[in-house]
Protein backbone atom coordinates (compact mmCIF):
# COMPACT_ATOMS: atom_id res chain seq x y z
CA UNK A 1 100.63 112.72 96.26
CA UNK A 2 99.95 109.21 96.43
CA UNK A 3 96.61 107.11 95.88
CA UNK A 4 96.29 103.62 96.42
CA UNK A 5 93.30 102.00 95.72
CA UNK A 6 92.53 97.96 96.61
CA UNK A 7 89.47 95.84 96.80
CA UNK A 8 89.99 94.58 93.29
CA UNK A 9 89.37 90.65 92.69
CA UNK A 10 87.86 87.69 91.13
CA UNK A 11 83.75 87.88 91.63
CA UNK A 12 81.29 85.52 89.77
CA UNK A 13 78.96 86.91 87.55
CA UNK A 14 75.80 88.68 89.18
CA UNK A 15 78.45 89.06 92.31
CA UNK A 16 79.40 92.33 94.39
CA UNK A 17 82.73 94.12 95.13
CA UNK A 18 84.05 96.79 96.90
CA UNK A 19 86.36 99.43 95.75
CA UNK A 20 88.66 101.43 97.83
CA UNK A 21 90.41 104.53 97.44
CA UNK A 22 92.69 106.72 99.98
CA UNK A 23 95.36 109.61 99.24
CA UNK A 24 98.11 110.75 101.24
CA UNK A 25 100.09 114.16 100.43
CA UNK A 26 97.11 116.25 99.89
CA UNK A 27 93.94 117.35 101.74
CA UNK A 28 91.79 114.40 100.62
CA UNK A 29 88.16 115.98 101.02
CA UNK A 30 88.99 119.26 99.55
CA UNK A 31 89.02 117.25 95.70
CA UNK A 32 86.24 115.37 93.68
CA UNK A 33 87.13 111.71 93.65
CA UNK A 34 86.83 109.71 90.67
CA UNK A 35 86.83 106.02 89.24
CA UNK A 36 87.71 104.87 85.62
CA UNK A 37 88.10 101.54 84.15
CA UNK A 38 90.33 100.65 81.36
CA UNK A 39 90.06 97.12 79.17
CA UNK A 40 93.53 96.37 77.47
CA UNK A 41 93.41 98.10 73.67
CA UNK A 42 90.07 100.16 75.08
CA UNK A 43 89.45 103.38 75.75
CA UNK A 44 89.29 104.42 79.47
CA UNK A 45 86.29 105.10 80.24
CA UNK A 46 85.13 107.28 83.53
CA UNK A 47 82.42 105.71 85.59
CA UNK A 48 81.49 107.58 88.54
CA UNK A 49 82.53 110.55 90.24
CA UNK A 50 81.84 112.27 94.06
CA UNK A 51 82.33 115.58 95.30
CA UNK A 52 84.50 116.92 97.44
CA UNK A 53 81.68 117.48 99.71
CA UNK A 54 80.02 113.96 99.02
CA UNK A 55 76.86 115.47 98.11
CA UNK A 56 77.06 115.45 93.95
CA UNK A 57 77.43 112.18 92.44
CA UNK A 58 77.68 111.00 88.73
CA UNK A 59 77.43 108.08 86.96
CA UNK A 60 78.03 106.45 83.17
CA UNK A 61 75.33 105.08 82.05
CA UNK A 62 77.00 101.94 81.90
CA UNK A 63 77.26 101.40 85.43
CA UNK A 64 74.16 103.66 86.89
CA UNK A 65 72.28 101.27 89.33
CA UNK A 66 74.33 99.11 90.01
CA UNK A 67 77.41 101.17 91.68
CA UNK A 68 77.42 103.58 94.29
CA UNK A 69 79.60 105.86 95.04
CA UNK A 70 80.35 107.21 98.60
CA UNK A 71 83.12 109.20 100.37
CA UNK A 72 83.81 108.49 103.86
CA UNK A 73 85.32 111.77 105.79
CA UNK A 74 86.08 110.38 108.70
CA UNK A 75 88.12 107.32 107.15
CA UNK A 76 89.51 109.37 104.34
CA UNK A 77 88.14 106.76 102.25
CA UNK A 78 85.87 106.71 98.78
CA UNK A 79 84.60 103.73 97.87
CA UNK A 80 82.80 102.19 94.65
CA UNK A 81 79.83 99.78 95.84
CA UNK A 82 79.72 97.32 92.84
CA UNK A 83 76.37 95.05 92.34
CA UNK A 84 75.36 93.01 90.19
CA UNK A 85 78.40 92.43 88.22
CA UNK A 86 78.52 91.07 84.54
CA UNK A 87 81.50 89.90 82.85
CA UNK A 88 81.50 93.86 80.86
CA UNK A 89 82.75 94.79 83.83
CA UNK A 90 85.98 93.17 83.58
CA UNK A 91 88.79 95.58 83.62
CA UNK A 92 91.24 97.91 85.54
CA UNK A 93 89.60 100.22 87.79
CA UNK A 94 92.12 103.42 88.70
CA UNK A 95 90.52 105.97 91.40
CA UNK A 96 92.03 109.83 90.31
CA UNK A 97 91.45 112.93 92.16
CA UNK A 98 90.36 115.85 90.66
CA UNK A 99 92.84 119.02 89.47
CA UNK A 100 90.69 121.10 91.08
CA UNK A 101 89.89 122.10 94.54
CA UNK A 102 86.97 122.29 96.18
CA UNK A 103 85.12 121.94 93.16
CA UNK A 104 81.41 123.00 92.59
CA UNK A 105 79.15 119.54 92.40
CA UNK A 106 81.07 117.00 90.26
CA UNK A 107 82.07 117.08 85.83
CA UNK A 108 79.48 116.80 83.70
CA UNK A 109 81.51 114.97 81.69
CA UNK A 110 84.17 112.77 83.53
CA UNK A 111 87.56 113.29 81.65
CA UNK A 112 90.60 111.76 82.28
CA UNK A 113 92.01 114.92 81.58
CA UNK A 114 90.47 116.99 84.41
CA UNK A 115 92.22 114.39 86.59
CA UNK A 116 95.27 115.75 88.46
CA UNK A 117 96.75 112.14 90.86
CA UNK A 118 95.91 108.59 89.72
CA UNK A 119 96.36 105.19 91.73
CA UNK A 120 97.77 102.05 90.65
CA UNK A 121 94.71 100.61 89.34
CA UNK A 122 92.87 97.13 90.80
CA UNK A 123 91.87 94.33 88.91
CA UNK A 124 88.40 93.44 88.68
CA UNK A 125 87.51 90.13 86.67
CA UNK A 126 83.93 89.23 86.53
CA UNK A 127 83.36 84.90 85.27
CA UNK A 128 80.85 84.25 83.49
């Protein structure tokens, strides 16, 4: 299984990106999708999450209105709609796929360890 994401960047502060995730090697829409971010010598942390489905969506608090998560079937695509950035937001994002298929709604708690395939990561740096 591979997943690649891209869409990473520089952004000024109060700036949007996109985030984009595909896999190859595995029936794509049959697993949750998630993003995490990770800050050199910080914990990851996991900041939103979609359903196989696309219907369930969560998101940390630290994040919630101001990303949006969406899956794109057709495309094979999930991407990570990021507004109104602030330099906090500076770090590696990494989109993983969930361990397990077809999954009811999405974690209540987003663990790294529920994660089965992770991607690369994409750098995100927010200026102040």
């Amino acid at each position: 299984v591979q997943v690649v994401e891209s869409g990473g960047g520089l952004v000024q502060s109060g700036g949007s990106l996109r985030l984009s995730c595909t896999a190859s090697g595995l029936i794509f829409d049959e697993y949750a999708t998630a993003w995490f971010r990770q800050v050199p010598g910080k914990e990851r942390e996991g900041i939103s999450c979609i359903s196989w489905s696309g219907g369930s969506q969560y998101y940390a608090d630290s994040v919630k209105g101001r990303f949006t998560i969406t899956r794109d079937r057709k495309k094979n695509f999930v991407y990570l709609q990021m507004n109104n950035l602030s330099p906090e937001d500076t770090a590696i994002y990494y989109c993983a796929i969930d361990s397990e298929r077809l999954r009811v709604g999405v974690p209540k708690v987003l663990r790294g360890s529920d994660m089965a395939w992770w991607g690369q990561g994409t750098q995100v740096t927010v200026a102040s």
